[in-house]
C-alpha atoms as a PDB file:
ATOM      1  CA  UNK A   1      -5.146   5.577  52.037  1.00  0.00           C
ATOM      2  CA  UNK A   2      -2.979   3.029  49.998  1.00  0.00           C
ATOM      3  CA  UNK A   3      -0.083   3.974  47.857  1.00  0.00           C
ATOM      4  CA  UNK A   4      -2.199   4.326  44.348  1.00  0.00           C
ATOM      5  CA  UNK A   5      -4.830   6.161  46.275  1.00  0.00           C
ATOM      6  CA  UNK A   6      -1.958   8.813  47.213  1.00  0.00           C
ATOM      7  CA  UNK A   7      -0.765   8.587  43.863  1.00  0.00           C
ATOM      8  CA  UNK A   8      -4.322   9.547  42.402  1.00  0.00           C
ATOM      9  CA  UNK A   9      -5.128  11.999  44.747  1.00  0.00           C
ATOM     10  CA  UNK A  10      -1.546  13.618  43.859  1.00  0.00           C
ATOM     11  CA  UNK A  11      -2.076  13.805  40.774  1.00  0.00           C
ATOM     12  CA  UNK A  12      -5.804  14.835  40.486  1.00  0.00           C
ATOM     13  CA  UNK A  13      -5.544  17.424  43.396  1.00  0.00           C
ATOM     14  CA  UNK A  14      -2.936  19.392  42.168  1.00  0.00           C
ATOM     15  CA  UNK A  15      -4.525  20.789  39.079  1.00  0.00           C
ATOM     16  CA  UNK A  16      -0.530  21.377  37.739  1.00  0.00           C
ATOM     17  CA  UNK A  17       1.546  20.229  35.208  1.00  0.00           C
ATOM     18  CA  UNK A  18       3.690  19.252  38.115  1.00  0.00           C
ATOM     19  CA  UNK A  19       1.307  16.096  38.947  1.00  0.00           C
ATOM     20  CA  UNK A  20       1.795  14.959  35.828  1.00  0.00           C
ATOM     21  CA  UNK A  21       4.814  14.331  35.794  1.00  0.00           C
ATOM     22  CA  UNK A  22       5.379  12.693  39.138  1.00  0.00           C
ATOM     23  CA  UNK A  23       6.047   9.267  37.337  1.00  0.00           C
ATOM     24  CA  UNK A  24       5.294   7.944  33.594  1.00  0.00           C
ATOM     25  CA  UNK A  25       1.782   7.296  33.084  1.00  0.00           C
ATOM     26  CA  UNK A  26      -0.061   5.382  29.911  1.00  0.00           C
ATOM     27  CA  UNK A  27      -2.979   6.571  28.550  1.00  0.00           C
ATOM     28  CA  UNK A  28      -5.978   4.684  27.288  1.00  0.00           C
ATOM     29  CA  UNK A  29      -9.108   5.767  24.937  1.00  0.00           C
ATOM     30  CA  UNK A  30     -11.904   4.126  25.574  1.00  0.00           C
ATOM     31  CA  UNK A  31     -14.297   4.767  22.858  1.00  0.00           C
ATOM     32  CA  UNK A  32     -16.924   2.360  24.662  1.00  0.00           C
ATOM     33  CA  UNK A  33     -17.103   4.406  27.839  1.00  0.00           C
ATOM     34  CA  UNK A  34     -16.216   7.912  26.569  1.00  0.00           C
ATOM     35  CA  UNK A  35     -13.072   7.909  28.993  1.00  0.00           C
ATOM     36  CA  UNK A  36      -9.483   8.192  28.993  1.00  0.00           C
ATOM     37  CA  UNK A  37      -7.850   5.627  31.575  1.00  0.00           C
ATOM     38  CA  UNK A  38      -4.618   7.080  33.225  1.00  0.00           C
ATOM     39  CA  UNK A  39      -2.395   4.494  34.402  1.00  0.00           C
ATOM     40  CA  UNK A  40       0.605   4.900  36.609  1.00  0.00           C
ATOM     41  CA  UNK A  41       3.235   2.845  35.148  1.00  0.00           C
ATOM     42  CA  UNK A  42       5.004   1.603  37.780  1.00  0.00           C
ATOM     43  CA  UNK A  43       5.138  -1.407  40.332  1.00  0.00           C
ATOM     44  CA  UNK A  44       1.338  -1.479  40.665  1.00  0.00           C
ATOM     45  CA  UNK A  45       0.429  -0.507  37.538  1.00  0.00           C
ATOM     46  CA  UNK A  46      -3.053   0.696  38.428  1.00  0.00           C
ATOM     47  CA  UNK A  47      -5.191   3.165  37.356  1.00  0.00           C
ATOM     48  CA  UNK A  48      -4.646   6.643  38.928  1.00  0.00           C
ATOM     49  CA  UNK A  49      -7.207   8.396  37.372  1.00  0.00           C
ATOM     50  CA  UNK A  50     -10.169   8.336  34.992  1.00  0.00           C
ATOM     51  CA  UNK A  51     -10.959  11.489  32.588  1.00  0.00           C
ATOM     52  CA  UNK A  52     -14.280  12.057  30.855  1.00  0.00           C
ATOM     53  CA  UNK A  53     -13.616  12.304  27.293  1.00  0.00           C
ATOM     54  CA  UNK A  54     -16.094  13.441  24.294  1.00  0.00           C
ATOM     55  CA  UNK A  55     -17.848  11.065  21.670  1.00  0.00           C
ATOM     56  CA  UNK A  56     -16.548   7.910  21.156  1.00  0.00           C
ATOM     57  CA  UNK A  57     -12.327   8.320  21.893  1.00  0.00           C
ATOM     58  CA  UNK A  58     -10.223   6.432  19.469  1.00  0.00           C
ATOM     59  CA  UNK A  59      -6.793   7.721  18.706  1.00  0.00           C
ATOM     60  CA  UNK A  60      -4.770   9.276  21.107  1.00  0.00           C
ATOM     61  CA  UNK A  61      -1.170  11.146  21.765  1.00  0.00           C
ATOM     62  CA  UNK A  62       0.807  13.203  24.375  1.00  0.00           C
ATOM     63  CA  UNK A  63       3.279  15.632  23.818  1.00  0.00           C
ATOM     64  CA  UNK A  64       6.523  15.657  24.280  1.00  0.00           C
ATOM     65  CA  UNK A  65       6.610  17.292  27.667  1.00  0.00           C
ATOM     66  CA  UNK A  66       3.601  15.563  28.782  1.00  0.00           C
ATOM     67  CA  UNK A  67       1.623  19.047  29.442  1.00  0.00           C
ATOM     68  CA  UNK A  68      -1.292  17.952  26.564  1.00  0.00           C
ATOM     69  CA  UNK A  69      -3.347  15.025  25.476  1.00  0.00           C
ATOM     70  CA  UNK A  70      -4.634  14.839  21.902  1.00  0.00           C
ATOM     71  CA  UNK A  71      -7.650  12.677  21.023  1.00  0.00           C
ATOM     72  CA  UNK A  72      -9.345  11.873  18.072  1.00  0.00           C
ATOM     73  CA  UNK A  73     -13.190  12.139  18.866  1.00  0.00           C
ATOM     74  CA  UNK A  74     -14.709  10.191  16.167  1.00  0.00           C
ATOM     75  CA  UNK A  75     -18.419  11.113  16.229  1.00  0.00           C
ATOM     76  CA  UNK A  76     -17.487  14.374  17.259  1.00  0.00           C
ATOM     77  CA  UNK A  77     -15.461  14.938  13.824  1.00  0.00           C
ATOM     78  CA  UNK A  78     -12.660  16.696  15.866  1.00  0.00           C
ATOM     79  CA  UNK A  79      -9.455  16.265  17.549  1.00  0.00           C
ATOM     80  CA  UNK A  80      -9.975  17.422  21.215  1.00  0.00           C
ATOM     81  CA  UNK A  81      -6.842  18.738  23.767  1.00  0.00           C
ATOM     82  CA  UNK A  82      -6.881  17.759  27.039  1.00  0.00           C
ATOM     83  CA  UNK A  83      -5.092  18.748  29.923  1.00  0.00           C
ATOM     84  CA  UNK A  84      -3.952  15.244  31.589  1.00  0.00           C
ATOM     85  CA  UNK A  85      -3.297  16.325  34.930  1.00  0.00           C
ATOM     86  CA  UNK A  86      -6.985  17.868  35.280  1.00  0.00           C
ATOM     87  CA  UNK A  87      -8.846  16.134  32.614  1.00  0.00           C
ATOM     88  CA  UNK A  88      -9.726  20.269  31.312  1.00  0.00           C
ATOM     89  CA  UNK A  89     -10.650  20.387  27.564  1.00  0.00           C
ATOM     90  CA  UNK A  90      -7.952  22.833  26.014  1.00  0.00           C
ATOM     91  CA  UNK A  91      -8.624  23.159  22.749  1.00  0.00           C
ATOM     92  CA  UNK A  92     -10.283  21.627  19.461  1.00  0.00           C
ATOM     93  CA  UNK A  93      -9.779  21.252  16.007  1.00  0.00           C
ATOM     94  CA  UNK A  94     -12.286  20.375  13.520  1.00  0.00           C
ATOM     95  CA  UNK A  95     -11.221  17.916  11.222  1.00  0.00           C
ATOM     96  CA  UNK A  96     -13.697  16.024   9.015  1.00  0.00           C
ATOM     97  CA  UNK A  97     -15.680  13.072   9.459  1.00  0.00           C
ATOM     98  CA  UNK A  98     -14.470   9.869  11.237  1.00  0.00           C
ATOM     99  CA  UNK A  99     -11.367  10.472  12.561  1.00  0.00           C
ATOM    100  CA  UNK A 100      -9.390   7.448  13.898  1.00  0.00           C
ATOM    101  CA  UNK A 101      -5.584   7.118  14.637  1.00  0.00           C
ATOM    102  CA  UNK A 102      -3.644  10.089  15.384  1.00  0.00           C
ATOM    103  CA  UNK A 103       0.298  10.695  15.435  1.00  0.00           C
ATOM    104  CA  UNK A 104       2.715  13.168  16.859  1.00  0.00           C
ATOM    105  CA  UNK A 105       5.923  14.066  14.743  1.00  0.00           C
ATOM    106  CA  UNK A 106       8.867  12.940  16.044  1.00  0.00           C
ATOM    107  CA  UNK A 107       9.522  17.365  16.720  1.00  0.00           C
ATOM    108  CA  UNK A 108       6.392  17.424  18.453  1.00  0.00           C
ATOM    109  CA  UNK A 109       5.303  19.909  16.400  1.00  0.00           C
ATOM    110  CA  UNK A 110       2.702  18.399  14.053  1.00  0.00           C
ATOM    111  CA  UNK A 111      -0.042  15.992  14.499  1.00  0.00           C
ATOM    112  CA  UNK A 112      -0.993  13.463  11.607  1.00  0.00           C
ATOM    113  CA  UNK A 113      -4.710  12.542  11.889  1.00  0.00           C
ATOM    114  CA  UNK A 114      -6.638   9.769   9.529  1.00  0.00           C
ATOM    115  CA  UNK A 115      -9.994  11.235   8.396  1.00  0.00           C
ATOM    116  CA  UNK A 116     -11.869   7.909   8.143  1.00  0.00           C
ATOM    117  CA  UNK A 117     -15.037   9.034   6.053  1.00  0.00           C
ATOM    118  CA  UNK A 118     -13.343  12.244   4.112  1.00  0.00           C
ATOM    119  CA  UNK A 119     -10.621   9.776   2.914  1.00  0.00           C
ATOM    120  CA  UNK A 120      -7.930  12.623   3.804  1.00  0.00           C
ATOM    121  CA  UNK A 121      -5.163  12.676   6.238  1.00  0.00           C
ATOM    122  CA  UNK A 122      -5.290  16.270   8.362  1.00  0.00           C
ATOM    123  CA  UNK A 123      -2.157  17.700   9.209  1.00  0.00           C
ATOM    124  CA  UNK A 124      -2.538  19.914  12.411  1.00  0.00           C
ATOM    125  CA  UNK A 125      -0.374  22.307  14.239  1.00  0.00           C
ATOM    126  CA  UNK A 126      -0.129  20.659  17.359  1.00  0.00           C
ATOM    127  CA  UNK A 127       0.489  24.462  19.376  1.00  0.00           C
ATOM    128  CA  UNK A 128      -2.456  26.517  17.909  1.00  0.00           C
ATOM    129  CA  UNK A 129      -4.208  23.354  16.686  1.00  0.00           C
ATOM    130  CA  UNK A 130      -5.055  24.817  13.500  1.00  0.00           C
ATOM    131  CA  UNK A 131      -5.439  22.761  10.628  1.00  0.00           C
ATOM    132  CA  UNK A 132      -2.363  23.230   7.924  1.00  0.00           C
ATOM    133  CA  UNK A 133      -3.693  20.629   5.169  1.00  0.00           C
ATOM    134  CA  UNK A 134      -6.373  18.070   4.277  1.00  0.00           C
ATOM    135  CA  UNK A 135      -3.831  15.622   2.317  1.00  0.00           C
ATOM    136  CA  UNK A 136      -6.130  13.076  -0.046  1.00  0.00           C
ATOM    137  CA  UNK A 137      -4.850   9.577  -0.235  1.00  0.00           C
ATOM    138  CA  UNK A 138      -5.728   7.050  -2.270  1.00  0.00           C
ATOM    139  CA  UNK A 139      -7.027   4.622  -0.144  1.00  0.00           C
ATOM    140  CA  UNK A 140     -10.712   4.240   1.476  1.00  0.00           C
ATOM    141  CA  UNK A 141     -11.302   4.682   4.989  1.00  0.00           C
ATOM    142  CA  UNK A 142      -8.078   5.606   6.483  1.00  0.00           C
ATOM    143  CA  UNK A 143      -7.453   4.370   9.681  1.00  0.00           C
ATOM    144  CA  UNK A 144      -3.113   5.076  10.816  1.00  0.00           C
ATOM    145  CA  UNK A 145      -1.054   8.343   9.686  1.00  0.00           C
ATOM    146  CA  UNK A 146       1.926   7.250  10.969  1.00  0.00           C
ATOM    147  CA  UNK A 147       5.092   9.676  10.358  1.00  0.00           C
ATOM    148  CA  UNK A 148       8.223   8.051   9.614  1.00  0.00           C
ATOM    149  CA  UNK A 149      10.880   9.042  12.679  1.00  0.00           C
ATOM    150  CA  UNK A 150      12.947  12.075   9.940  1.00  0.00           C
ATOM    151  CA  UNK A 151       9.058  13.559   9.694  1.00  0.00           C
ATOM    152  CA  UNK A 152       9.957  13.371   5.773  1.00  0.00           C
ATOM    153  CA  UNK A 153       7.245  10.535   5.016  1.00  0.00           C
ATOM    154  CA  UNK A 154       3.655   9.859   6.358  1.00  0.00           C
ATOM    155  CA  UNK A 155       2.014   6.081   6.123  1.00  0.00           C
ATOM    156  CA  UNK A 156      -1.740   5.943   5.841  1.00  0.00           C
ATOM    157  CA  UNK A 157      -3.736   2.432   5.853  1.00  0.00           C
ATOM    158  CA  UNK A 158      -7.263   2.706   4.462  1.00  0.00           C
ATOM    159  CA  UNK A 159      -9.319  -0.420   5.754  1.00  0.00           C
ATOM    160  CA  UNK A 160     -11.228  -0.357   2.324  1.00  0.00           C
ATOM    161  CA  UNK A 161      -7.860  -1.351   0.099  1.00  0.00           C
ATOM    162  CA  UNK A 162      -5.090  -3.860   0.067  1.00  0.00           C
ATOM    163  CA  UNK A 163      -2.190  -0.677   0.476  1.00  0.00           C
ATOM    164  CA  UNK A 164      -0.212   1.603   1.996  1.00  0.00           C
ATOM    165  CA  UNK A 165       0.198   5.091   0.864  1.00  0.00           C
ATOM    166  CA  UNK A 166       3.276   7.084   0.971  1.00  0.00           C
ATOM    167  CA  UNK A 167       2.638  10.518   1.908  1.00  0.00           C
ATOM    168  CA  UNK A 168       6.083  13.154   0.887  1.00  0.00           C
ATOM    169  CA  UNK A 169       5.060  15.822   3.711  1.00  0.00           C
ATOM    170  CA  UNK A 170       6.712  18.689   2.022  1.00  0.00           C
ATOM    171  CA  UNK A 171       5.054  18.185  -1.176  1.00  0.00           C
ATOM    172  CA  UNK A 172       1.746  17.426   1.059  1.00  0.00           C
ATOM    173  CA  UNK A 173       0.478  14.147  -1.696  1.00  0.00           C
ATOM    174  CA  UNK A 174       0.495  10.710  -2.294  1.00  0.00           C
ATOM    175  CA  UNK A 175       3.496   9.798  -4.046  1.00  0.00           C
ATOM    176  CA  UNK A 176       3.220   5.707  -4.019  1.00  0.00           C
ATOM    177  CA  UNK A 177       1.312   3.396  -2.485  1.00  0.00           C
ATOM    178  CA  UNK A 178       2.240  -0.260  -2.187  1.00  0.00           C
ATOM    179  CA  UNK A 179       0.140  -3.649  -2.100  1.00  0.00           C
ATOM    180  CA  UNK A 180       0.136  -4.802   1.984  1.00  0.00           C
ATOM    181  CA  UNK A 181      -2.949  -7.345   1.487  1.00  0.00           C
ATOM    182  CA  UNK A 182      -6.279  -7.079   2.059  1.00  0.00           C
ATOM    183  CA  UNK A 183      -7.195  -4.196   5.142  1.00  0.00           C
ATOM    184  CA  UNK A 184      -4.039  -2.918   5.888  1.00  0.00           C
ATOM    185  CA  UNK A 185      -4.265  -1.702  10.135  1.00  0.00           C
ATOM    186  CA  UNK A 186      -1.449  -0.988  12.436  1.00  0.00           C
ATOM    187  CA  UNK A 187       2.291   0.630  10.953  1.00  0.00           C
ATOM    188  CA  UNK A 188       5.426   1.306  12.988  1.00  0.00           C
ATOM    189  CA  UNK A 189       9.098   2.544  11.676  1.00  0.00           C
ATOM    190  CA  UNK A 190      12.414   1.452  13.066  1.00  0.00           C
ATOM    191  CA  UNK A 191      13.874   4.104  15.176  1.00  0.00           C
ATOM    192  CA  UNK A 192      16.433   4.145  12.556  1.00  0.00           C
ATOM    193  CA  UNK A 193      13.473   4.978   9.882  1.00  0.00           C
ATOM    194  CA  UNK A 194      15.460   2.828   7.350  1.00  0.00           C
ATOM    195  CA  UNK A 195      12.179   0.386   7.426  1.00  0.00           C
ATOM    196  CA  UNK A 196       8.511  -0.065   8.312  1.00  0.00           C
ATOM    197  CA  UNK A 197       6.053  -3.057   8.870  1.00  0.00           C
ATOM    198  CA  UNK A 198       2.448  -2.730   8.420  1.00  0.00           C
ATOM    199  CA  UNK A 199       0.202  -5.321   9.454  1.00  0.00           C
ATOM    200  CA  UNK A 200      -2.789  -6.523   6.778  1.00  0.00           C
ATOM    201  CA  UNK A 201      -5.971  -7.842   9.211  1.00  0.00           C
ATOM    202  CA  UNK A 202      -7.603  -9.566   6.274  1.00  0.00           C
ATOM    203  CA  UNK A 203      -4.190 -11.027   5.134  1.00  0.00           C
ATOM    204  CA  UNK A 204      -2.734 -12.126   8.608  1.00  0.00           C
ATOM    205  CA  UNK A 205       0.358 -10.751   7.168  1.00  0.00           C
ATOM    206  CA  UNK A 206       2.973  -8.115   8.447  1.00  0.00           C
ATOM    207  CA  UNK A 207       4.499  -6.362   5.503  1.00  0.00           C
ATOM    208  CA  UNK A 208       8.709  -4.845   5.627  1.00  0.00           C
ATOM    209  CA  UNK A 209       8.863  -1.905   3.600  1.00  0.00           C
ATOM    210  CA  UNK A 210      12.054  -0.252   2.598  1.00  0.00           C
ATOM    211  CA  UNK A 211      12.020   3.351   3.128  1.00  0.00           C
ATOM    212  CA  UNK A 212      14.564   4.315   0.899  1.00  0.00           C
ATOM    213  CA  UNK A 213      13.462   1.922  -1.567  1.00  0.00           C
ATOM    214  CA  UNK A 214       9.827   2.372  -1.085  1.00  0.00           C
ATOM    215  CA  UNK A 215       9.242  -0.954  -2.052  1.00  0.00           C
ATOM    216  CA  UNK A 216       8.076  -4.493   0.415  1.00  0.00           C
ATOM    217  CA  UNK A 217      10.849  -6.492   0.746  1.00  0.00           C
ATOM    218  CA  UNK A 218       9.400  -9.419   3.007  1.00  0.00           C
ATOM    219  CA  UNK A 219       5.990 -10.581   3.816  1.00  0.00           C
ATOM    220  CA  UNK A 220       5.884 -12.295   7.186  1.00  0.00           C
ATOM    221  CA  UNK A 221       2.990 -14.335   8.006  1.00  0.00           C
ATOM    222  CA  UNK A 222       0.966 -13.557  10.942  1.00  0.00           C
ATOM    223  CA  UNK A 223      -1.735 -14.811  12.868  1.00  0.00           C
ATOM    224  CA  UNK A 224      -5.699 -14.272  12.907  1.00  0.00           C
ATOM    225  CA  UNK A 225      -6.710 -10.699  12.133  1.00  0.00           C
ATOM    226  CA  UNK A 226      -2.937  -8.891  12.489  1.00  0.00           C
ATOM    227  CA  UNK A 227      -3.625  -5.450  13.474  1.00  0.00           C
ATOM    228  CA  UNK A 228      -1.684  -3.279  15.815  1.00  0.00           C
ATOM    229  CA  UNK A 229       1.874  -2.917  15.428  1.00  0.00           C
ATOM    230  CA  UNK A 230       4.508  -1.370  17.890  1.00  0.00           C
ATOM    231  CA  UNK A 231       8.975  -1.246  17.738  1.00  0.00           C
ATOM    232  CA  UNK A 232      11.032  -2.036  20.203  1.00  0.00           C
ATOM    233  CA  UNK A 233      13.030   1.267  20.873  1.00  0.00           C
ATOM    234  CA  UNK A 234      16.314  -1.149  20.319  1.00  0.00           C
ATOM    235  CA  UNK A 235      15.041  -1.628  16.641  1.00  0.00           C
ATOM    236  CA  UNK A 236      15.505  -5.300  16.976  1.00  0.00           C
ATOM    237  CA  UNK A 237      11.840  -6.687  18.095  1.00  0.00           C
ATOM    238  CA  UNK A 238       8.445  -5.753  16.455  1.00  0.00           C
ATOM    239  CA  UNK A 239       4.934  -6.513  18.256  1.00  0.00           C
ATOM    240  CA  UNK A 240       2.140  -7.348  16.417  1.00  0.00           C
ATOM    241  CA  UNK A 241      -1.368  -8.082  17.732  1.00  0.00           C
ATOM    242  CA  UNK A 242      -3.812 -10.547  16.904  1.00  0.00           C
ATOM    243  CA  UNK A 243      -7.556  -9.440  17.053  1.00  0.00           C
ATOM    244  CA  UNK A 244      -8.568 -13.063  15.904  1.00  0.00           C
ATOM    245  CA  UNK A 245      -6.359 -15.227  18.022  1.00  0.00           C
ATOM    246  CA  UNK A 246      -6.047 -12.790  21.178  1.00  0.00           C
ATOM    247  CA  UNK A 247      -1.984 -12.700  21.283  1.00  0.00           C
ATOM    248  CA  UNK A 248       0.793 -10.589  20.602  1.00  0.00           C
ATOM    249  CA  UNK A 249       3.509 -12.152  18.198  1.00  0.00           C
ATOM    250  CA  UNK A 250       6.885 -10.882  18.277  1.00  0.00           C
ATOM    251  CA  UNK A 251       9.289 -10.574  15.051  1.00  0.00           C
ATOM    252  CA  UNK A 252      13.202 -10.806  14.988  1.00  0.00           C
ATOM    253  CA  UNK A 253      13.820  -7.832  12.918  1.00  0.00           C
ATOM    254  CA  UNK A 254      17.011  -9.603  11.526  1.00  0.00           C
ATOM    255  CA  UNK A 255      15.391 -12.641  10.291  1.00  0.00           C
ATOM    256  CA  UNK A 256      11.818 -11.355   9.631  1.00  0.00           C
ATOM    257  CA  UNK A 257      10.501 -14.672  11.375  1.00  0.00           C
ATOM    258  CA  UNK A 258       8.067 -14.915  14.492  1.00  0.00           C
ATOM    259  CA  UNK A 259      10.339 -15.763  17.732  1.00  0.00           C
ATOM    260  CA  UNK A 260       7.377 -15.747  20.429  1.00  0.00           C
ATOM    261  CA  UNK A 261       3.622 -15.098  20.933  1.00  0.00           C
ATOM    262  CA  UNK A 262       1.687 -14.554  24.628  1.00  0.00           C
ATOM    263  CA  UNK A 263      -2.179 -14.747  24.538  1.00  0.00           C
ATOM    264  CA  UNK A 264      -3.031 -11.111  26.476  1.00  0.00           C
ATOM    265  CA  UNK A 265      -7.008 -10.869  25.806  1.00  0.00           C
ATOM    266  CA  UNK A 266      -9.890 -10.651  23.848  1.00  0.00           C
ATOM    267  CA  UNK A 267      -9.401  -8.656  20.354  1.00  0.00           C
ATOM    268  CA  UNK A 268      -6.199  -6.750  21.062  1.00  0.00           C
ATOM    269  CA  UNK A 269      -6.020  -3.817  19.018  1.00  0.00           C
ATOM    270  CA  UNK A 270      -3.690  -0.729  19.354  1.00  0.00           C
ATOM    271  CA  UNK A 271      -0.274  -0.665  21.665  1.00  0.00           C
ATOM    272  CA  UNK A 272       2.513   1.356  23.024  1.00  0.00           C
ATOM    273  CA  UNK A 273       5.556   0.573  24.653  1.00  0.00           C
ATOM    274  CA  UNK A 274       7.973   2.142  27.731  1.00  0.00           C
ATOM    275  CA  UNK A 275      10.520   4.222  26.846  1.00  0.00           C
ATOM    276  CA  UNK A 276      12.949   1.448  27.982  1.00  0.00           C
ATOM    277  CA  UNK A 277      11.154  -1.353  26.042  1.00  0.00           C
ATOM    278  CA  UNK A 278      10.467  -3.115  29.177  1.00  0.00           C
ATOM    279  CA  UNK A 279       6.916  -2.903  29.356  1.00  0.00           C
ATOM    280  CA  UNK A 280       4.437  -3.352  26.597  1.00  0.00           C
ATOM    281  CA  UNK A 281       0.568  -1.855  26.614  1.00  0.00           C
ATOM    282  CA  UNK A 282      -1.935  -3.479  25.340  1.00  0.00           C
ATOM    283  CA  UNK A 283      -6.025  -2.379  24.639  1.00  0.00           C
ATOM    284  CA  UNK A 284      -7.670  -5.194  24.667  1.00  0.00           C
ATOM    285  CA  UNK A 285     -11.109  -4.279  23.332  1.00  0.00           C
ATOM    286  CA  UNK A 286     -13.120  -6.902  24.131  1.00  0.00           C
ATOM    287  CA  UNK A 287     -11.863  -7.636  27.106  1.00  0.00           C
ATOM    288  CA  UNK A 288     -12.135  -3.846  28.979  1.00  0.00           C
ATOM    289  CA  UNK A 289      -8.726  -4.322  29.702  1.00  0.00           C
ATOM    290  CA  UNK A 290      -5.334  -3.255  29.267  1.00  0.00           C
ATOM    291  CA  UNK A 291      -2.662  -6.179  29.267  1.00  0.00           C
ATOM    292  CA  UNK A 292       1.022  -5.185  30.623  1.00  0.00           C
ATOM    293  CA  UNK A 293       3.782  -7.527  28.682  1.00  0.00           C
ATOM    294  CA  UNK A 294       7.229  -8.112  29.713  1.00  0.00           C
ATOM    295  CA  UNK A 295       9.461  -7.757  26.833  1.00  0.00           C
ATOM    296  CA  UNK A 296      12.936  -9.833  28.351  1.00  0.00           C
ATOM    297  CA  UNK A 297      10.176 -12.537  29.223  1.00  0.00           C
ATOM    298  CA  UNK A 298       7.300 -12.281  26.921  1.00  0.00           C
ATOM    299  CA  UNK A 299       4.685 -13.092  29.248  1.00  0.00           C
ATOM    300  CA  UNK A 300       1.579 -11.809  30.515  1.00  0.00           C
ATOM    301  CA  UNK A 301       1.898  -9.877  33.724  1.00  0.00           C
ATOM    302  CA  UNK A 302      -0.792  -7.851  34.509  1.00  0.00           C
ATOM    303  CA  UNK A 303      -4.571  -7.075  33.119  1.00  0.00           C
ATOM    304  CA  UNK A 304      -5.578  -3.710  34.180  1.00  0.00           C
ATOM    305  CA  UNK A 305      -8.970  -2.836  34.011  1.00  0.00           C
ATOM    306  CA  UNK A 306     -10.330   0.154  31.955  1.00  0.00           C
ATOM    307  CA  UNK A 307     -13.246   1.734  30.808  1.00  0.00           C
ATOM    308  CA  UNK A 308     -15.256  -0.295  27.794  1.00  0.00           C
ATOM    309  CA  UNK A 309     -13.968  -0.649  24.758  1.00  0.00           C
ATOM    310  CA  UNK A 310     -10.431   0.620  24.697  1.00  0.00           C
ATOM    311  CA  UNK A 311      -9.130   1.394  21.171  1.00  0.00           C
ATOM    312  CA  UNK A 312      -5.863   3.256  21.846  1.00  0.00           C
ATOM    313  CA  UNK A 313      -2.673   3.563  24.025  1.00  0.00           C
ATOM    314  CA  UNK A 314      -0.356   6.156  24.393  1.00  0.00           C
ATOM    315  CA  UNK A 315       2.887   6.509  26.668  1.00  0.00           C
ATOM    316  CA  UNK A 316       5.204   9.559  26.517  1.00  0.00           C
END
């Protein structure tokens, strides 16, 4: 038996937290295949395991101590909990029709979750699951709740509009929304929270938002169909995906210009990144593949395969 074979068997065998927790893993929705890919982040950077999933996975999230997967089941109208180092179902919350991307707090204590076809964003206790509030935006067809690092602001883009809305979380409304261009996708804050960039498909534009401000204070250009968008945990680089082109651009966050872009696959969508920043994940839809990135030397250097059409990463 090789070394991921152990590795698999390890953590599938077990049926413990324990196993999970052996090593970092990334985990991929695969909305094609009705699958979660679990890859061992490592040296080999294979796939340990493969979990069945419900109706058509899209967004996805772990929590903090690793013990619970959270997937957005879009036909399924639910957000499903899943234990990763046994693939059991957990829980489930129902919560509308659609949903799509899916966000932890930075407390771990509340999950964000766009409600594609109810034009809402749910917020959801991520312990009992229960649903707290339905928050309407004003945007159509929400795709990203993305909560800014202080868990004071959530960011929703609706594919159906040219903006972002702001989202105060204690007063649970809208409060602003600002023009991104047309089909605004992927957001991401600086750790520091003091900005955000949001990524317009239709557009090929990445839009800087001030936080404090709430107002865009550059528009970068981008390249064919922008869409995913992930921070370097040094706040200095931004990744940006390019559905159209098949890349990943990179963005000095002092200059706001594009320093480097590495072709990774066909239509990348949604990313995450190591907690070190030295690895970057990449669904590649089209391609049944994840791409692994070095961030010192932006290149390409691995394609992992996955189930069909993965949609969403997620590292702890």
């Amino acid at each position: 038996m090789n070394a991921t074979a152990r590795r698999a068997a390890a953590f599938l065998a077990a049926g413990t937290i324990a196993a999970a927790h052996a090593s970092p893993f990334a985990y991929v929705s695969n909305e094609g295949s009705n699958s979660i890919s679990v890859i061992d982040i490592g040296d080999e950077d294979a796939v340990a395991a493969t979990l069945q999933a419900g109706s058509k996975p899209r967004g996805i999230a772990v929590s903090l101590d690793g013990s619970r997967l959270y997937v957005s089941e879009q036909t399924a109208g639910a957000v499903l909990v899943y234990d990763p180092s046994s693939g059991k179902r957990l829980a489930r919350a129902a919560v509308g029709a659609s949903p799509e991307g899916l966000y932890l707090s930075g407390d771990g204590k509340r999950l964000a979750v766009a409600v594609e076809e109810n034009d809402v964003v749910a917020i959801v206790d991520a312990a009992t699951m229960q649903v707290v509030k339905k928050i309407p935006i004003h945007g159509k067809n929400p795709e990203h709740a993305v909560w800014s690092p202080d868990g004071r602001w959530i960011y929703a883009s609706a594919e159906n509009t040219d903006a972002v809305d702001i989202i105060d979380v204690a007063r649970g409304e809208v409060v602003k929304s600002l023009t991104v261009g047309n089909r605004p996708r992927g957001i991401a804050f600086l750790p520091d929270g003091s900005r955000a960039y949001v990524a317009a498909e239709n557009a090929n534009l990445v839009s800087v938002i001030d936080v404090a401000k709430q107002e865009v204070v550059a528009r970068i250009p981008a390249s064919l169909r922008s869409n995913g968008v992930v921070v370097h945990p040094d706040g200095k680089r931004v990744y940006v995906s390019s559905g159209g082109k098949g890349t990943v651009q990179v963005i000095d966050v002092e200059t706001n210009r594009i320093v480097g872009e590495v072709a990774v696959g066909e239509r990348p969508w949604n990313m995450a990144i190591t907690p070190d920043g030295r690895r970057l994940y990449v669904a590649c839809g089209r391609s049944n593949a994840v791409a692994v990135v070095g961030t010192a030397s932006f290149t390409k250097l691995k394609e992992i395969a996955v189930g069909r059409l993965p949609w969403g990463v997620a590292i702890r």
